[in-house]
N, C-alpha and C. Protein backbone atom coordinates (compact mmCIF):
# COMPACT_ATOMS: atom_id res chain seq x y z
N UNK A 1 27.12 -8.60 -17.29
CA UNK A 1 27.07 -7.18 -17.02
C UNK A 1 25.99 -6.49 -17.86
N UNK A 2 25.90 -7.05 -19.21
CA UNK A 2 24.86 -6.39 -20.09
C UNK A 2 23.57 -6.17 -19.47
N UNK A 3 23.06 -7.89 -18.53
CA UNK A 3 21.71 -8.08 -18.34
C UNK A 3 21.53 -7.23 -17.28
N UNK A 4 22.46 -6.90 -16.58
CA UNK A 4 22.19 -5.89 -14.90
C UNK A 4 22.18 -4.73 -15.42
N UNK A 5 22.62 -4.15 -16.60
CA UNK A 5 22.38 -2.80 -16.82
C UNK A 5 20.82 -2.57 -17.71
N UNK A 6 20.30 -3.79 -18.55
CA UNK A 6 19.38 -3.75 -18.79
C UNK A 6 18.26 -3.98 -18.35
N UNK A 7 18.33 -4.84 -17.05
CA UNK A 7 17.32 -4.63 -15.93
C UNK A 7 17.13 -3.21 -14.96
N UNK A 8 18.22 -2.80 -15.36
CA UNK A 8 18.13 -1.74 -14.26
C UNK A 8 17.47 -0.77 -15.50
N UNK A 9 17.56 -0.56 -16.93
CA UNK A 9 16.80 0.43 -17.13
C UNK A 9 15.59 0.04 -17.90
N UNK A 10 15.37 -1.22 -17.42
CA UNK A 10 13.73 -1.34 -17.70
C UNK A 10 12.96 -1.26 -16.49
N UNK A 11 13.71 -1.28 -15.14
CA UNK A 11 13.44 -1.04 -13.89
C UNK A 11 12.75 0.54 -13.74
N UNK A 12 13.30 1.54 -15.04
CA UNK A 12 12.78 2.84 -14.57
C UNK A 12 11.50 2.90 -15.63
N UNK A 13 10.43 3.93 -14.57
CA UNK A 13 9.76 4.23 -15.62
C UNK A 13 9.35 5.00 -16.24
N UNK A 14 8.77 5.37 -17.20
CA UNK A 14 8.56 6.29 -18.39
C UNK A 14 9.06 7.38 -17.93
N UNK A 15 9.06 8.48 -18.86
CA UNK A 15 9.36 9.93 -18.52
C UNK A 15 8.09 10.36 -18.11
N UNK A 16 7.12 9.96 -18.76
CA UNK A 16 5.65 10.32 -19.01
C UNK A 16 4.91 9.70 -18.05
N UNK A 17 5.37 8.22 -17.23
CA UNK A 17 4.10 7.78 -16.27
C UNK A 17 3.99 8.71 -15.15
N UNK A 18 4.60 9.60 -14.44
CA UNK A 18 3.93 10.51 -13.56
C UNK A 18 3.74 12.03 -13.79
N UNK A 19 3.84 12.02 -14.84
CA UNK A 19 3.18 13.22 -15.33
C UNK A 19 1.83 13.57 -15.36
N UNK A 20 1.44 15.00 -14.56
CA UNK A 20 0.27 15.08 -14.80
C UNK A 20 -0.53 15.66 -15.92
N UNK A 21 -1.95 14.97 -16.73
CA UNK A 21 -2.25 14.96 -17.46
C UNK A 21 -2.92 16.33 -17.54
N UNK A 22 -2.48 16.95 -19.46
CA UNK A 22 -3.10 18.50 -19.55
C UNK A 22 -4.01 18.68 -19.76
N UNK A 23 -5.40 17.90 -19.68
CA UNK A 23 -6.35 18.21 -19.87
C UNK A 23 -6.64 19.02 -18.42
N UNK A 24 -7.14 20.14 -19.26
CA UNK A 24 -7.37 20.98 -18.14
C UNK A 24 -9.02 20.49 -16.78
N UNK A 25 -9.74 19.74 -17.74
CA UNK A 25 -10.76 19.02 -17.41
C UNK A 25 -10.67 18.00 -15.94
N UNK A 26 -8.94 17.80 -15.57
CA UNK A 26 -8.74 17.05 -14.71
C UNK A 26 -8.95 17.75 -13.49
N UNK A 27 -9.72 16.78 -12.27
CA UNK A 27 -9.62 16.85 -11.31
C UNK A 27 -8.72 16.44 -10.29
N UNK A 28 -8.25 16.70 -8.83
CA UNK A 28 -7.28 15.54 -8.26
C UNK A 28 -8.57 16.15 -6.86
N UNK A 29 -9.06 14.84 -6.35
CA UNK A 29 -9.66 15.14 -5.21
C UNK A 29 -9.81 14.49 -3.95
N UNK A 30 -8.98 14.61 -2.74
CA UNK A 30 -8.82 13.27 -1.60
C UNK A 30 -10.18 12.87 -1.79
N UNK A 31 -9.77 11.74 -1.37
CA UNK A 31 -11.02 10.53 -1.50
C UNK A 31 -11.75 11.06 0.19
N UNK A 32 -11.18 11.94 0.95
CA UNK A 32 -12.24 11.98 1.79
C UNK A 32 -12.90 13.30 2.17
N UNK A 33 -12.68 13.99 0.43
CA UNK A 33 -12.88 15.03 0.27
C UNK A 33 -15.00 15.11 -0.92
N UNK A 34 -14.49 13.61 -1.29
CA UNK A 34 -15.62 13.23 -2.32
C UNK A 34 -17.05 13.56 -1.86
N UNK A 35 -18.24 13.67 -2.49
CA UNK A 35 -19.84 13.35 -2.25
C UNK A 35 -20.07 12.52 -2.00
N UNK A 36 -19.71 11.64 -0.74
CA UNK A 36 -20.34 10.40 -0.88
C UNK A 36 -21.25 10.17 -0.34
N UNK A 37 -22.39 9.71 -0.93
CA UNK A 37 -24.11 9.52 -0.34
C UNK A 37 -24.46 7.71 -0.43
N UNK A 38 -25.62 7.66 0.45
CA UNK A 38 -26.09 6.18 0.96
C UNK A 38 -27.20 6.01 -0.32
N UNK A 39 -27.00 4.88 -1.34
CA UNK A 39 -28.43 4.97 -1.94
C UNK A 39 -29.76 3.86 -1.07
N UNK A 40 -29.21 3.34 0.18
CA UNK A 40 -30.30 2.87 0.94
C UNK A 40 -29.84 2.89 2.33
N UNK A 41 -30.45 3.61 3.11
CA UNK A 41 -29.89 4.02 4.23
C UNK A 41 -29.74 2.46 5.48
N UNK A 42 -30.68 1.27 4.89
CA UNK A 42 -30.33 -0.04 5.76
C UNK A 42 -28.79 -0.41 5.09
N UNK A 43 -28.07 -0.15 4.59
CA UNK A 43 -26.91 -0.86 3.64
C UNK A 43 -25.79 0.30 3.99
N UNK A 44 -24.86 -0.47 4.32
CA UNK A 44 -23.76 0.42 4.82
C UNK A 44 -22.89 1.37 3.62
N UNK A 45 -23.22 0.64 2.69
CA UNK A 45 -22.18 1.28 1.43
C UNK A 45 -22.55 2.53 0.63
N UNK A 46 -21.31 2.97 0.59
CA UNK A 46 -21.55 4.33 -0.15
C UNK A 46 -20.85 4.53 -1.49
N UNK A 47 -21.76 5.76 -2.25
CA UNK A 47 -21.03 6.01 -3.54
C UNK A 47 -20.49 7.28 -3.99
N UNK A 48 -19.72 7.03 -4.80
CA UNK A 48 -19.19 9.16 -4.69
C UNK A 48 -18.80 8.89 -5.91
N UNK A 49 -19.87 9.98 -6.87
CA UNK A 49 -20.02 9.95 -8.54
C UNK A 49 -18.13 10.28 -9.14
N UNK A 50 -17.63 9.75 -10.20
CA UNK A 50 -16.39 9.96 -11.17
C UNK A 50 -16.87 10.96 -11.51
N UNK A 51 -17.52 10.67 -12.74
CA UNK A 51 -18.22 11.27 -14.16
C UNK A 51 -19.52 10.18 -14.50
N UNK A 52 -19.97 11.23 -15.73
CA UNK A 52 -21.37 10.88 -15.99
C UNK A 52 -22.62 11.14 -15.12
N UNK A 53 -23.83 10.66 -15.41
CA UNK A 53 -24.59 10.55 -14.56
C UNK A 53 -25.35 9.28 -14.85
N UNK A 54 -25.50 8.35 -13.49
CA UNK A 54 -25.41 6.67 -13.34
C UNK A 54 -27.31 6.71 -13.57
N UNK A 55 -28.39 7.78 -13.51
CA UNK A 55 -29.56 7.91 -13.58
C UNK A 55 -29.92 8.10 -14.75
N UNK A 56 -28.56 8.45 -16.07
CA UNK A 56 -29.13 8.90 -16.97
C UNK A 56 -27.98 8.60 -18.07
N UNK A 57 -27.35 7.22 -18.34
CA UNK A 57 -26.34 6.73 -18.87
C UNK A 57 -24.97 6.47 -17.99
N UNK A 58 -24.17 6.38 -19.64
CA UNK A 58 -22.92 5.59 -18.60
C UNK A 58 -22.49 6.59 -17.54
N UNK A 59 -21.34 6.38 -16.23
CA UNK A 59 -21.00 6.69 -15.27
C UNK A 59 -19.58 6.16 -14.99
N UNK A 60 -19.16 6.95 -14.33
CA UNK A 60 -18.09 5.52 -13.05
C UNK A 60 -18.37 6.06 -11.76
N UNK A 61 -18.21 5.45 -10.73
CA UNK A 61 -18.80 5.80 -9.62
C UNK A 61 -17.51 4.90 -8.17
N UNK A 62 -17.10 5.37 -7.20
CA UNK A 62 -16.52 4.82 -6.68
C UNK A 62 -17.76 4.02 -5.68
N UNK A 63 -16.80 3.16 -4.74
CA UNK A 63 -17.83 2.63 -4.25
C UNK A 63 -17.13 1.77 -2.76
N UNK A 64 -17.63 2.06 -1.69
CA UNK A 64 -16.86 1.53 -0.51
C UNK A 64 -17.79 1.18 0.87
N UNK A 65 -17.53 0.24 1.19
CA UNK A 65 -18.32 -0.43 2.59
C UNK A 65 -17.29 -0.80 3.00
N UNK A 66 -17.39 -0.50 4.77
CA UNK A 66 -16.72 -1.35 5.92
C UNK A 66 -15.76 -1.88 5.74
N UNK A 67 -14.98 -2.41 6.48
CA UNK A 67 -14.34 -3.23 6.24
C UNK A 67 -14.65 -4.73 6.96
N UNK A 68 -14.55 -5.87 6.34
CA UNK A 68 -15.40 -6.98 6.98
C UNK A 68 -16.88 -6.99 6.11
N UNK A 69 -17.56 -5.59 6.34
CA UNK A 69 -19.09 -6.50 5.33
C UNK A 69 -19.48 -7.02 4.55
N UNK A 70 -20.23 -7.70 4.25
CA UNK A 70 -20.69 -8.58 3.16
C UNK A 70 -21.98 -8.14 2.54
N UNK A 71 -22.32 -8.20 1.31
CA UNK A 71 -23.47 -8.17 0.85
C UNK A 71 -23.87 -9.36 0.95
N UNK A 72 -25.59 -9.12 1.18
CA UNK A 72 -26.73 -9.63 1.40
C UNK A 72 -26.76 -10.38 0.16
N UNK A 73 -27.82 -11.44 0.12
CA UNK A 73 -27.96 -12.12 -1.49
C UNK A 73 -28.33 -10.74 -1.75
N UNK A 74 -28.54 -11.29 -3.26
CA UNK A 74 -29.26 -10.17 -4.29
C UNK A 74 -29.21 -10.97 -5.27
């Protein structure tokens, strides 16, 4: 009986994992709401900036093609 009650409350989680974070700095933005631009218009994939800027240090950047395509060598 001990172990079923202690699975069940490691089963829940935090108070804190869906809380949203107070930095007021946060964004929440549908993903098909993003900038997303072609950086070579033969190449199907696109990117839509996090933060930073990827031209001028670090970045994160999302990043999505097709479904099925493959990159080319490189």
């Amino acid at each position: 009986m001990i172990g079923i009650i202690a699975l069940a409350l490691a089963a829940q989680p935090a108070p804190s994992a869906h809380a949203a974070p107070s930095d007021a700095h946060n964004r929440y933005i549908p993903v098909d709401k993003l900038p997303w631009y072609r950086e070579a218009p033969n190449i199907p994939a696109e990117l839509a900036p996090l933060w930073g800027d990827r031209s001028n240090g670090e970045a994160g950047t999302y990043f999505r093609v097709p479904a099925g395509w493959e990159a080319p060598l490189h």
